[in-house]
PDB file of N, CA and C in Angstrom:
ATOM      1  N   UNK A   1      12.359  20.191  18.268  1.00  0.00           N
ATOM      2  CA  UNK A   1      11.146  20.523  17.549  1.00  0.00           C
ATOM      3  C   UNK A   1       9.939  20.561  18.495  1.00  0.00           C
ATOM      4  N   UNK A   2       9.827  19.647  19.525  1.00  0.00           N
ATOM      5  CA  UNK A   2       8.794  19.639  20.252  1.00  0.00           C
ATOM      6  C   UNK A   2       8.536  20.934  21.586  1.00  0.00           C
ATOM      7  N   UNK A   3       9.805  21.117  22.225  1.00  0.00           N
ATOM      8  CA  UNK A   3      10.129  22.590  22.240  1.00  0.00           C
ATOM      9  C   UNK A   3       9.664  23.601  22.111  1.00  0.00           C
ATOM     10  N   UNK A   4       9.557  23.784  20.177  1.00  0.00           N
ATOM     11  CA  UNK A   4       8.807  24.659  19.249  1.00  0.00           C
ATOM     12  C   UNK A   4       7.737  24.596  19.410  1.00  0.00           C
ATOM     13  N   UNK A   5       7.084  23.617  19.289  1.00  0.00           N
ATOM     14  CA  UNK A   5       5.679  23.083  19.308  1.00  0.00           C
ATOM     15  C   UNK A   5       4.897  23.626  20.438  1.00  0.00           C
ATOM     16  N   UNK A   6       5.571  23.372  21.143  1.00  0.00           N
ATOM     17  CA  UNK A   6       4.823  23.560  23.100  1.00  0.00           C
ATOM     18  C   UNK A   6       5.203  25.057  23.165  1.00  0.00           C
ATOM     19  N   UNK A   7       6.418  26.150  22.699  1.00  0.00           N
ATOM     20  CA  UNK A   7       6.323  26.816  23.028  1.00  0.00           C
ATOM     21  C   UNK A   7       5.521  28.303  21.843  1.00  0.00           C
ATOM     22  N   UNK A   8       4.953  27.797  20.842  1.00  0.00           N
ATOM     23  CA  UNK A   8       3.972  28.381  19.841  1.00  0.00           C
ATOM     24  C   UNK A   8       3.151  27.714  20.293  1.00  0.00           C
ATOM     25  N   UNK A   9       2.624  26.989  21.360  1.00  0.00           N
ATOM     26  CA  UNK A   9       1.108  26.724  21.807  1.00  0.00           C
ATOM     27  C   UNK A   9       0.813  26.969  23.037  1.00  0.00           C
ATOM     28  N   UNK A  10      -0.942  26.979  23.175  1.00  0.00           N
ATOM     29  CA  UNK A  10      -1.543  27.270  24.724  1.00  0.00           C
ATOM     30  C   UNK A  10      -2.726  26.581  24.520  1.00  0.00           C
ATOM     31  N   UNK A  11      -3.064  26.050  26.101  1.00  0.00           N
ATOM     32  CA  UNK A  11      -4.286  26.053  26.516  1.00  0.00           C
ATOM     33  C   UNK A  11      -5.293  26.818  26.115  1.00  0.00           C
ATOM     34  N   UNK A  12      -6.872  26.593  25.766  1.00  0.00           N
ATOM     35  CA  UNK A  12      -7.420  27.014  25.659  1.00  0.00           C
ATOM     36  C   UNK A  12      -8.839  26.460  26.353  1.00  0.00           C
ATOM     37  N   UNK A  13      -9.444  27.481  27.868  1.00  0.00           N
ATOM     38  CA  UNK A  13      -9.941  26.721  28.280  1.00  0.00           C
ATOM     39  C   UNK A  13     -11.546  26.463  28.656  1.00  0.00           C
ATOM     40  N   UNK A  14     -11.561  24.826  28.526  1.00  0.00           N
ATOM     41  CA  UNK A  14     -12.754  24.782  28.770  1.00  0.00           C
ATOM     42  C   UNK A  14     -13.143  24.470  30.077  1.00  0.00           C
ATOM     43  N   UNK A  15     -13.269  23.052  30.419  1.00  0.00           N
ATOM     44  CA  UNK A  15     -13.858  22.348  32.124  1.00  0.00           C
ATOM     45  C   UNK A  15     -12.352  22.728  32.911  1.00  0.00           C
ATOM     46  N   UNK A  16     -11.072  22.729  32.041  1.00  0.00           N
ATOM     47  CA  UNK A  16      -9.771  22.875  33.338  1.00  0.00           C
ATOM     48  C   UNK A  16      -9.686  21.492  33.828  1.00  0.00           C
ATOM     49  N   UNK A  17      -9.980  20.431  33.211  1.00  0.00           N
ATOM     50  CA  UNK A  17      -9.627  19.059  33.668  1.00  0.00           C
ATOM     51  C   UNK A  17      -8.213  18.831  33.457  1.00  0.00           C
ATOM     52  N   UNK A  18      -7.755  19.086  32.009  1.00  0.00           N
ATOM     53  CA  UNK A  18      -6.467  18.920  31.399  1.00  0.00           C
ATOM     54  C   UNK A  18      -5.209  19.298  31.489  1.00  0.00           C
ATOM     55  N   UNK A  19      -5.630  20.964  32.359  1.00  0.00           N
ATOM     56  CA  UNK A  19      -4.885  21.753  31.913  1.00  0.00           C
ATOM     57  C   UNK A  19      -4.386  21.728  33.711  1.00  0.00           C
ATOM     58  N   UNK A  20      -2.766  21.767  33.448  1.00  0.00           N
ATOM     59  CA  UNK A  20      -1.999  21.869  34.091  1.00  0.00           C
ATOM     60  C   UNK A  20      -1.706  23.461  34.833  1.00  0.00           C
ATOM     61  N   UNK A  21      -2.399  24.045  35.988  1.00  0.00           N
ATOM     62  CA  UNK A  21      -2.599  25.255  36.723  1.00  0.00           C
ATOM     63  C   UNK A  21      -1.134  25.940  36.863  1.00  0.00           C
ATOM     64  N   UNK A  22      -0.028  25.016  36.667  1.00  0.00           N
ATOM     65  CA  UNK A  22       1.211  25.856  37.287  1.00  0.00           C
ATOM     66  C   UNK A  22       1.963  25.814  36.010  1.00  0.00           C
ATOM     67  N   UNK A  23       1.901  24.599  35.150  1.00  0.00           N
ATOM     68  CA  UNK A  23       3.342  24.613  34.612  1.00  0.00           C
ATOM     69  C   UNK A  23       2.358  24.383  32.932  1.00  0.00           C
ATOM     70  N   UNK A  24       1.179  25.157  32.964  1.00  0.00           N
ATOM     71  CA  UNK A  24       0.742  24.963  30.713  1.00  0.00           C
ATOM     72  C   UNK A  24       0.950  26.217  30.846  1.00  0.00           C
ATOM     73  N   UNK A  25       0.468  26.438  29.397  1.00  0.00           N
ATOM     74  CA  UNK A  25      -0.546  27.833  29.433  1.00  0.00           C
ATOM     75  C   UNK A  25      -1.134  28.366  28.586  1.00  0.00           C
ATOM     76  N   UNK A  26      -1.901  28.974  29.649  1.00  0.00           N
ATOM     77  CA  UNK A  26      -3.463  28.792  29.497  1.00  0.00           C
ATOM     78  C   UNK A  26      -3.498  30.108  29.917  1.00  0.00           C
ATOM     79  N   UNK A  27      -3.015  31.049  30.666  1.00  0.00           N
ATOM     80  CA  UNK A  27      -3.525  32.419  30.963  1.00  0.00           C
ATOM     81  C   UNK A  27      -2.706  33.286  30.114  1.00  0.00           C
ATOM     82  N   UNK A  28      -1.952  32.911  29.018  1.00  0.00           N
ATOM     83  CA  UNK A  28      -1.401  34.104  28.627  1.00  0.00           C
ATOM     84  C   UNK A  28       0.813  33.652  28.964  1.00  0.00           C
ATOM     85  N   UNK A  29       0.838  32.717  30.239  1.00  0.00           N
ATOM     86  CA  UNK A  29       1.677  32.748  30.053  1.00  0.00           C
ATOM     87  C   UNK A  29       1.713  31.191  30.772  1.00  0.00           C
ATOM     88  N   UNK A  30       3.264  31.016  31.319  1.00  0.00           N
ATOM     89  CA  UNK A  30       2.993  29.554  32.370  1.00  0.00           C
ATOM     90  C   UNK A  30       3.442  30.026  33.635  1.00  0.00           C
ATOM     91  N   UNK A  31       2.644  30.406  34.377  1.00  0.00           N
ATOM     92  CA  UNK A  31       2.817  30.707  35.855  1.00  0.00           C
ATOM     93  C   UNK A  31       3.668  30.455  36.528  1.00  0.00           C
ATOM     94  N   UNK A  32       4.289  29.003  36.486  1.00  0.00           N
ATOM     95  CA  UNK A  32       5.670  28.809  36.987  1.00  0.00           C
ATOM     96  C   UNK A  32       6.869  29.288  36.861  1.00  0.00           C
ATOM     97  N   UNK A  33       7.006  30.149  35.472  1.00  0.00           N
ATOM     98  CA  UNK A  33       7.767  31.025  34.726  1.00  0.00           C
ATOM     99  C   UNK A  33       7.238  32.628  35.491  1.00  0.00           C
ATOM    100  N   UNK A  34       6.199  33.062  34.954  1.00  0.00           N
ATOM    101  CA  UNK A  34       5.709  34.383  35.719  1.00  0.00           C
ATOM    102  C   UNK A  34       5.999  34.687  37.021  1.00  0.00           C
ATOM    103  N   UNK A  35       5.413  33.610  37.789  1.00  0.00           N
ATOM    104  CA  UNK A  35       6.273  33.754  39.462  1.00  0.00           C
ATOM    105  C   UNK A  35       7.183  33.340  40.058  1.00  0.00           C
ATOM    106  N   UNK A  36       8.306  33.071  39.020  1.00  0.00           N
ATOM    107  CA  UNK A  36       9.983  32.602  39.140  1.00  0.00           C
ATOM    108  C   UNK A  36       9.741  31.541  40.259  1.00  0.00           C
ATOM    109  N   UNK A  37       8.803  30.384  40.034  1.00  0.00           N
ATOM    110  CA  UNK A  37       9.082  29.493  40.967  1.00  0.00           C
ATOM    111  C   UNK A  37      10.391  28.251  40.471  1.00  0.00           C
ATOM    112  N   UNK A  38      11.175  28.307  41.427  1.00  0.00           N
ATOM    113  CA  UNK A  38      12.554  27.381  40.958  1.00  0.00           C
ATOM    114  C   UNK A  38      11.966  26.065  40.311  1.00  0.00           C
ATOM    115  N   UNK A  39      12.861  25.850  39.185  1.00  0.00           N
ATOM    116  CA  UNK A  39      12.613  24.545  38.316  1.00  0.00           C
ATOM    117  C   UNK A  39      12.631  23.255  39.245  1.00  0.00           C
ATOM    118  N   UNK A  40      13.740  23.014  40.592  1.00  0.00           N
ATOM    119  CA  UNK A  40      13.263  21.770  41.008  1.00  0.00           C
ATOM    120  C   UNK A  40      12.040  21.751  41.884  1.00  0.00           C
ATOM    121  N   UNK A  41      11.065  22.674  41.741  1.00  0.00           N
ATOM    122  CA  UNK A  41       9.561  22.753  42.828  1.00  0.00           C
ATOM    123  C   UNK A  41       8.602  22.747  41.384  1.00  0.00           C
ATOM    124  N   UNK A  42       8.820  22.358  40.251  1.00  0.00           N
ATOM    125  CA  UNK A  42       8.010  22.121  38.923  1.00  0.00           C
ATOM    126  C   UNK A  42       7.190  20.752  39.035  1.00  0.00           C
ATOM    127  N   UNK A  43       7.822  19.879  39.273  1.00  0.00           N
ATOM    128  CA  UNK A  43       7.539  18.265  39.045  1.00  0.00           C
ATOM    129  C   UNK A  43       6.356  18.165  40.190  1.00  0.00           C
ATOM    130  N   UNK A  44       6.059  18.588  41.415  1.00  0.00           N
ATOM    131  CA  UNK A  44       4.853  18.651  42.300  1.00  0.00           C
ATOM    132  C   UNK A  44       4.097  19.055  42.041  1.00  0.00           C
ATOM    133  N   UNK A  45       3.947  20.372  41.534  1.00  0.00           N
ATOM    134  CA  UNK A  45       3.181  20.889  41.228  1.00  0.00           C
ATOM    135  C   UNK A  45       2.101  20.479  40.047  1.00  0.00           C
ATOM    136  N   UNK A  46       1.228  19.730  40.486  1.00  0.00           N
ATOM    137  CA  UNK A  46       0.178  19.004  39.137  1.00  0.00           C
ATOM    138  C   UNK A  46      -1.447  19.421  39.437  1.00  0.00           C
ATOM    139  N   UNK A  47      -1.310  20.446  40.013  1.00  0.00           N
ATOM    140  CA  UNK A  47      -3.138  20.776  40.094  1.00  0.00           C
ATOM    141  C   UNK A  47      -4.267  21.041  38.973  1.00  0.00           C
ATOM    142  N   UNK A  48      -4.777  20.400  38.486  1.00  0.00           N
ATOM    143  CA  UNK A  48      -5.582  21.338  37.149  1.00  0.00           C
ATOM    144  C   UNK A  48      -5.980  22.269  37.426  1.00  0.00           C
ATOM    145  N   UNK A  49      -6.737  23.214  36.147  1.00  0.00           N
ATOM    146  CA  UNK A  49      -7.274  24.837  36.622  1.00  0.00           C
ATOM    147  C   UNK A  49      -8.622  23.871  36.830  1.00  0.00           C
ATOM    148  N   UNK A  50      -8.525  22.999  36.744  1.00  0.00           N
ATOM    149  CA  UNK A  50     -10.746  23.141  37.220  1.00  0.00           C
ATOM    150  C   UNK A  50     -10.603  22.489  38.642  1.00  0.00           C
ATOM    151  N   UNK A  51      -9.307  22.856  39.617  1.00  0.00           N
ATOM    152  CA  UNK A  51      -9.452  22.736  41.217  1.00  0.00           C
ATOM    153  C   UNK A  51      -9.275  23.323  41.494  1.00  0.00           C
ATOM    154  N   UNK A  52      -9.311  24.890  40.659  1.00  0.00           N
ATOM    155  CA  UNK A  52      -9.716  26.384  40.808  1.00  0.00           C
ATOM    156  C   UNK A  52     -10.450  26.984  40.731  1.00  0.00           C
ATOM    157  N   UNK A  53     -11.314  25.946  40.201  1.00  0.00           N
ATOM    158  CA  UNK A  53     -12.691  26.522  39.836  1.00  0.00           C
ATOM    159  C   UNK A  53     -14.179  25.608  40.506  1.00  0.00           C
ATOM    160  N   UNK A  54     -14.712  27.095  40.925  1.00  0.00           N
ATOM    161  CA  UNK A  54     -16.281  26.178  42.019  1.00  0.00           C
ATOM    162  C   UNK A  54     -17.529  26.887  41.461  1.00  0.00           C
ATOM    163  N   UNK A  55     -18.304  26.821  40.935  1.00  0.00           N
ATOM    164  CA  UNK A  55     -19.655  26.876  40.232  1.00  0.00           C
ATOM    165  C   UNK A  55     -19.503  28.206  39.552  1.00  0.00           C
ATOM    166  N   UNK A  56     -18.060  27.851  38.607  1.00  0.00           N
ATOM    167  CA  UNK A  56     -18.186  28.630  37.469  1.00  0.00           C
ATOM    168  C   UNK A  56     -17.685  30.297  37.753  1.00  0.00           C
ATOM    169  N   UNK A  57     -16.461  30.071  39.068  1.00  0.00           N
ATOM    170  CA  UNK A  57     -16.173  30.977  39.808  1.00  0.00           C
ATOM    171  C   UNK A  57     -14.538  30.870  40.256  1.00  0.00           C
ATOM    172  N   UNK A  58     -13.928  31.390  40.178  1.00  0.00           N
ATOM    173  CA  UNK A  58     -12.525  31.001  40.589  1.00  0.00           C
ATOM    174  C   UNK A  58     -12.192  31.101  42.078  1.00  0.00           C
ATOM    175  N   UNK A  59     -11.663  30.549  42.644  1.00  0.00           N
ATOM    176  CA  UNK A  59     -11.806  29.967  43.806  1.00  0.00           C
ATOM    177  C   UNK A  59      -9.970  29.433  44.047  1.00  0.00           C
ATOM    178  N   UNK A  60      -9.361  30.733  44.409  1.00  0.00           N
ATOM    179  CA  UNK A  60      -7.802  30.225  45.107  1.00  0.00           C
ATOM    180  C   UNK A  60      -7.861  30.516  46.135  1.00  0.00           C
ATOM    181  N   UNK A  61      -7.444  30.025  46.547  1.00  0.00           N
ATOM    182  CA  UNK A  61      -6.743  29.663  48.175  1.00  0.00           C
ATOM    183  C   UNK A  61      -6.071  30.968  48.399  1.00  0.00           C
ATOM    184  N   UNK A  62      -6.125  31.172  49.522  1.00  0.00           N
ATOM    185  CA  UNK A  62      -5.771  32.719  50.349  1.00  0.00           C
ATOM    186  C   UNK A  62      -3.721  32.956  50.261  1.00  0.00           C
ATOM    187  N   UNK A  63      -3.982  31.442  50.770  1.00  0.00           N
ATOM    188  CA  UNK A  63      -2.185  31.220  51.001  1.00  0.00           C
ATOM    189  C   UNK A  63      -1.597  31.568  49.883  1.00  0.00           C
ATOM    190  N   UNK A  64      -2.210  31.327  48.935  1.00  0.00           N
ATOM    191  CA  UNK A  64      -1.566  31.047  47.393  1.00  0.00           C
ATOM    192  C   UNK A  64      -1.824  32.778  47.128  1.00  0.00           C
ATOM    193  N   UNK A  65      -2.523  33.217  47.003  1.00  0.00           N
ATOM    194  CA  UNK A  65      -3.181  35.267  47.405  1.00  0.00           C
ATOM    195  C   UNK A  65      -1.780  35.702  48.053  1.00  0.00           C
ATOM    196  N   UNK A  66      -1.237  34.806  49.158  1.00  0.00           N
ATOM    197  CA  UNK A  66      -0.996  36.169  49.727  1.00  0.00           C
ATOM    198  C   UNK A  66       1.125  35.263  49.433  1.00  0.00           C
ATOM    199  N   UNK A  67       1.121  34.703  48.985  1.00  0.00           N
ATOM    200  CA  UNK A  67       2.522  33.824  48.580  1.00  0.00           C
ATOM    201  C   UNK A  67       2.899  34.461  47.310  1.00  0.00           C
ATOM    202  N   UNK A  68       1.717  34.690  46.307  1.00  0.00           N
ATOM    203  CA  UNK A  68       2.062  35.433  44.985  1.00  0.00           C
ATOM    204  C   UNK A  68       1.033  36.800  44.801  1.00  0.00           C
ATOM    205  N   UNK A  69       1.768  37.432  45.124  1.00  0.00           N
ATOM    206  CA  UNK A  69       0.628  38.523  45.446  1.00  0.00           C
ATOM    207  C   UNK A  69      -0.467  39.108  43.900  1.00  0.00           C
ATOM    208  N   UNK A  70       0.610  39.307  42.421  1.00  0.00           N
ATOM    209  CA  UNK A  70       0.331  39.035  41.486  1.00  0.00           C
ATOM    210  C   UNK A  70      -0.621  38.028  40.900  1.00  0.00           C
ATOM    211  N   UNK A  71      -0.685  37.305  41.474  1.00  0.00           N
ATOM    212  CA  UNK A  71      -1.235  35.691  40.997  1.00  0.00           C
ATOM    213  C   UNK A  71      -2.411  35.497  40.452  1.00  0.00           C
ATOM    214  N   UNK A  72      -3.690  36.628  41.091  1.00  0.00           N
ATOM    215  CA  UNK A  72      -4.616  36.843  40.409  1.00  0.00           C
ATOM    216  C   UNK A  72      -4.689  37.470  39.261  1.00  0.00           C
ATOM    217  N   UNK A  73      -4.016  38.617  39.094  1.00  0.00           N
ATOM    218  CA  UNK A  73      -4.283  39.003  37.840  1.00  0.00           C
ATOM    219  C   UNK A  73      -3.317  38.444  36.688  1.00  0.00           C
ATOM    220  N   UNK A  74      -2.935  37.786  36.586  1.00  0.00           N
ATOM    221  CA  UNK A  74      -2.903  36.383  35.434  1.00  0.00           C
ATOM    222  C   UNK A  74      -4.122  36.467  34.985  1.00  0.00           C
ATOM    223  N   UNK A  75      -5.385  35.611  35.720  1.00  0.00           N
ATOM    224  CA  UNK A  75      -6.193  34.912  34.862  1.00  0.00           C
ATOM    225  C   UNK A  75      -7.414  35.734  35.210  1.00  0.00           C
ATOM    226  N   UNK A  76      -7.842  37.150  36.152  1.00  0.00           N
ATOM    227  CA  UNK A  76      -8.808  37.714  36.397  1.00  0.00           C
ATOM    228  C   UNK A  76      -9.775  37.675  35.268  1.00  0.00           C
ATOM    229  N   UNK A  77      -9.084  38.173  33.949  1.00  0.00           N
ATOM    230  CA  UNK A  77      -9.699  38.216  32.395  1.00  0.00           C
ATOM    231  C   UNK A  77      -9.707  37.277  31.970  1.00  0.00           C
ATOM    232  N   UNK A  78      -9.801  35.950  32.403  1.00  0.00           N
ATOM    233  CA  UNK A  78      -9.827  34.768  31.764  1.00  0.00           C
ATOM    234  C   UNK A  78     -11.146  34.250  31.966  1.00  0.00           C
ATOM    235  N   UNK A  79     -12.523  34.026  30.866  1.00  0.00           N
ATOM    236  CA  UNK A  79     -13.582  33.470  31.381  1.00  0.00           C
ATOM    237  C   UNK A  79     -13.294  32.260  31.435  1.00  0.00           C
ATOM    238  N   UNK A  80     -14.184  31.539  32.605  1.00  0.00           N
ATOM    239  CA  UNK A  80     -14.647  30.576  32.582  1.00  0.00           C
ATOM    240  C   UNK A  80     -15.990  30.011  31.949  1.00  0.00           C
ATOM    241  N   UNK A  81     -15.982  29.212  31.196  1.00  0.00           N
ATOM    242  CA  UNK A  81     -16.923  28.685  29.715  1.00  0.00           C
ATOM    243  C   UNK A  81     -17.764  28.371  30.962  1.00  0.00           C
ATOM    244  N   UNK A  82     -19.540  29.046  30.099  1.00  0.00           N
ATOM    245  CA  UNK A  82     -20.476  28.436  31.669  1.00  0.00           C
ATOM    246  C   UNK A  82     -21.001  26.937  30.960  1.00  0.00           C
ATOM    247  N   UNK A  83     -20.601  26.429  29.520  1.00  0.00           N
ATOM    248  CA  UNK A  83     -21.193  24.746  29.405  1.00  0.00           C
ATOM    249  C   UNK A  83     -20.121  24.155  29.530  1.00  0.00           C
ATOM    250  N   UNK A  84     -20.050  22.967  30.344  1.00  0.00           N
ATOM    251  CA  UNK A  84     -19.098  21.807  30.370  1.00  0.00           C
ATOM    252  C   UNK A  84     -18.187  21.569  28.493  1.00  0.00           C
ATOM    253  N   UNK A  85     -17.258  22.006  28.542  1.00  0.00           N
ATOM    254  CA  UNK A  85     -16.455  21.844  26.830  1.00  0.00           C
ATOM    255  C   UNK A  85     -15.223  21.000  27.484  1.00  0.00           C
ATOM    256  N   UNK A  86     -14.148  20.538  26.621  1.00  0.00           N
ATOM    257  CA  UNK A  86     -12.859  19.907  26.570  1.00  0.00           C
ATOM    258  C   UNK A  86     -12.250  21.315  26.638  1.00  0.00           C
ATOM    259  N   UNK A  87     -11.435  20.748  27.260  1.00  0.00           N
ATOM    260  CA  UNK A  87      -9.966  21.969  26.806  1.00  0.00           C
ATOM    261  C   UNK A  87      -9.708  21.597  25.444  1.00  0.00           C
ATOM    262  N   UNK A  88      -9.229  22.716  24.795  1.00  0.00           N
ATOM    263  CA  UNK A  88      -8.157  22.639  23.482  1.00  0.00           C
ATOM    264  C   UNK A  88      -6.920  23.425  23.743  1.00  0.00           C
ATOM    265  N   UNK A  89      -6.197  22.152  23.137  1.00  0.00           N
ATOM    266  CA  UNK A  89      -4.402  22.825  23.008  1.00  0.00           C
ATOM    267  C   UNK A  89      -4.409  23.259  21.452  1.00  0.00           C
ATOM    268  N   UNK A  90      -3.754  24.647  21.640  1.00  0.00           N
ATOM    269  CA  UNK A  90      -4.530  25.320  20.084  1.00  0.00           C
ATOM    270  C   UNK A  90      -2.794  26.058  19.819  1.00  0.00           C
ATOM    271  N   UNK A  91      -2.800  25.960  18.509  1.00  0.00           N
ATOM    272  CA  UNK A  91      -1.610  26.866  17.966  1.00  0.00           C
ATOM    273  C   UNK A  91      -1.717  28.136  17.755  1.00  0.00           C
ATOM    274  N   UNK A  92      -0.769  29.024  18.121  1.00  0.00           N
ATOM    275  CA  UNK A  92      -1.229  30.320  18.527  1.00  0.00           C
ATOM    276  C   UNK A  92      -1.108  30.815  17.710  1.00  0.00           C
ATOM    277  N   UNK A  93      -0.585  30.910  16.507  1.00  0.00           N
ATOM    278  CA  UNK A  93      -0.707  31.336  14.851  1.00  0.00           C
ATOM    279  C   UNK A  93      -1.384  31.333  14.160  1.00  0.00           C
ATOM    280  N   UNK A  94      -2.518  30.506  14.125  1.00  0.00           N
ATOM    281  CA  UNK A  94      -3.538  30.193  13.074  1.00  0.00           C
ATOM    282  C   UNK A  94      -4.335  30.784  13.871  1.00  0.00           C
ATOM    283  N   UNK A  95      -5.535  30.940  12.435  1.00  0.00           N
ATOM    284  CA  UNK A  95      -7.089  31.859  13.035  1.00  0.00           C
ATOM    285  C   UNK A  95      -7.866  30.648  13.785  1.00  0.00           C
ATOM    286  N   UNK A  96      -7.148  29.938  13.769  1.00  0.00           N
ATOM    287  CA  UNK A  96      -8.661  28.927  14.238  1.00  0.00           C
ATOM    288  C   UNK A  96      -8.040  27.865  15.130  1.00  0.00           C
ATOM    289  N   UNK A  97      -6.636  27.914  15.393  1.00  0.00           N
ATOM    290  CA  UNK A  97      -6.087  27.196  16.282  1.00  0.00           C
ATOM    291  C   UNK A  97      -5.330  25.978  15.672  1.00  0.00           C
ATOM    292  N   UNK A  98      -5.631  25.395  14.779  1.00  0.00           N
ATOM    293  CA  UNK A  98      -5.255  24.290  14.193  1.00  0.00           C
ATOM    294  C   UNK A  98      -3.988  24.728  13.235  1.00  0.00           C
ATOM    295  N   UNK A  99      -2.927  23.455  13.833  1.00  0.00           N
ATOM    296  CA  UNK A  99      -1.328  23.548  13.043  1.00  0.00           C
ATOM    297  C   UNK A  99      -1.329  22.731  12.068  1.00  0.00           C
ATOM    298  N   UNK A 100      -1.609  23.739  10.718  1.00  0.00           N
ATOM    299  CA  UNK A 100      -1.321  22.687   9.276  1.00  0.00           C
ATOM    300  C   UNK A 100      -0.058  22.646   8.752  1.00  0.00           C
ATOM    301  N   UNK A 101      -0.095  21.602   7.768  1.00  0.00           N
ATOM    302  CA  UNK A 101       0.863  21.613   7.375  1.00  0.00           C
ATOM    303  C   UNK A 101       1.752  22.672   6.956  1.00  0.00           C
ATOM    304  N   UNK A 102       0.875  23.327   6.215  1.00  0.00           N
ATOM    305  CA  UNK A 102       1.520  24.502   5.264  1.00  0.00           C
ATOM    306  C   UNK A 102       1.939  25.356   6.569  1.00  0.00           C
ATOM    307  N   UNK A 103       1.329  25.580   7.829  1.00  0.00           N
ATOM    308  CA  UNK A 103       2.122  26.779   9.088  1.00  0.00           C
ATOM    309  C   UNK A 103       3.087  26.249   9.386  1.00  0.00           C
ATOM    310  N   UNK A 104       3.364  24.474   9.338  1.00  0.00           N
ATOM    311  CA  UNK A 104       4.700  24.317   9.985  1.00  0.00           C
ATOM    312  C   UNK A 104       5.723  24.041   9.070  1.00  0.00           C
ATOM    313  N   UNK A 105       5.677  24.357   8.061  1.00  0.00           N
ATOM    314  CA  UNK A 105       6.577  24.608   7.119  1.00  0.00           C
ATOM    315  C   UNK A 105       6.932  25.848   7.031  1.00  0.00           C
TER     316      UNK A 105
END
C-alpha cells in the first residue's frame, strides 16, 4: 500500500530542504529512474534540491552537465518559489493535493 502511496505522489516545491534531488519527485519524475542510475548507487545519493539552488537560481555542477547530458531539462520548467515556503508532498489526483478519504477508497 505504501508503494501506492509514494508512487501516486510528488514533491511539490518550495525551499528544496526536504526534497530528496535524486531519488523523490519533484520534477515530473525521480531522476534516479530517468537516468537509469543502478539501484545499488541509490542509498548515497541524499542531496536536497535546495543544494541546487543559489539565490533563487539553479546551480548544477558541470560534472553532473556533462555525466547526464539530459539532466537539465528535467527541471529547466520547474520554478523556483522566490518566498522561503515548506515543500509539500501532494497527491497527484486531487485538485488541491490532499488524499481524502473518499480518493483512497
Amino acid at each position: 500500500m505504501f508503494n501506492e502511496l509514494k508512487s501516486n505522489s510528488s514533491w511539490l516545491l518550495g525551499n528544496g530542504i526536504d526534497i530528496n534531488f535524486w531519488t523523490d519527485s519533484w520534477c515530473g519524475t525521480v531522476l534516479v529512474v530517468a537516468l537509469i542510475i543502478p539501484s545499488d548507487l541509490h542509498a548515497p545519493l541524499k542531496a536536497s534540491v535546495s543544494q541546487f539552488i543559489i539565490s533563487n537560481a539553479w546551480n548544477i555542477p558541470q560534472i553532473l552537465l556533462q555525466m547526464f547530458s539530459n539532466l537539465q531539462s528535467y527541471f529547466e520548467d520547474i520554478v523556483i518559489p522566490v518566498n522561503d515556503r515548506d515543500d509539500q508532498y501532494i497527491w497527484n489526483h486531487s485538485h488541491n493535493g490532499d488524499l481524502s478519504f473518499k480518493e483512497a477508497y
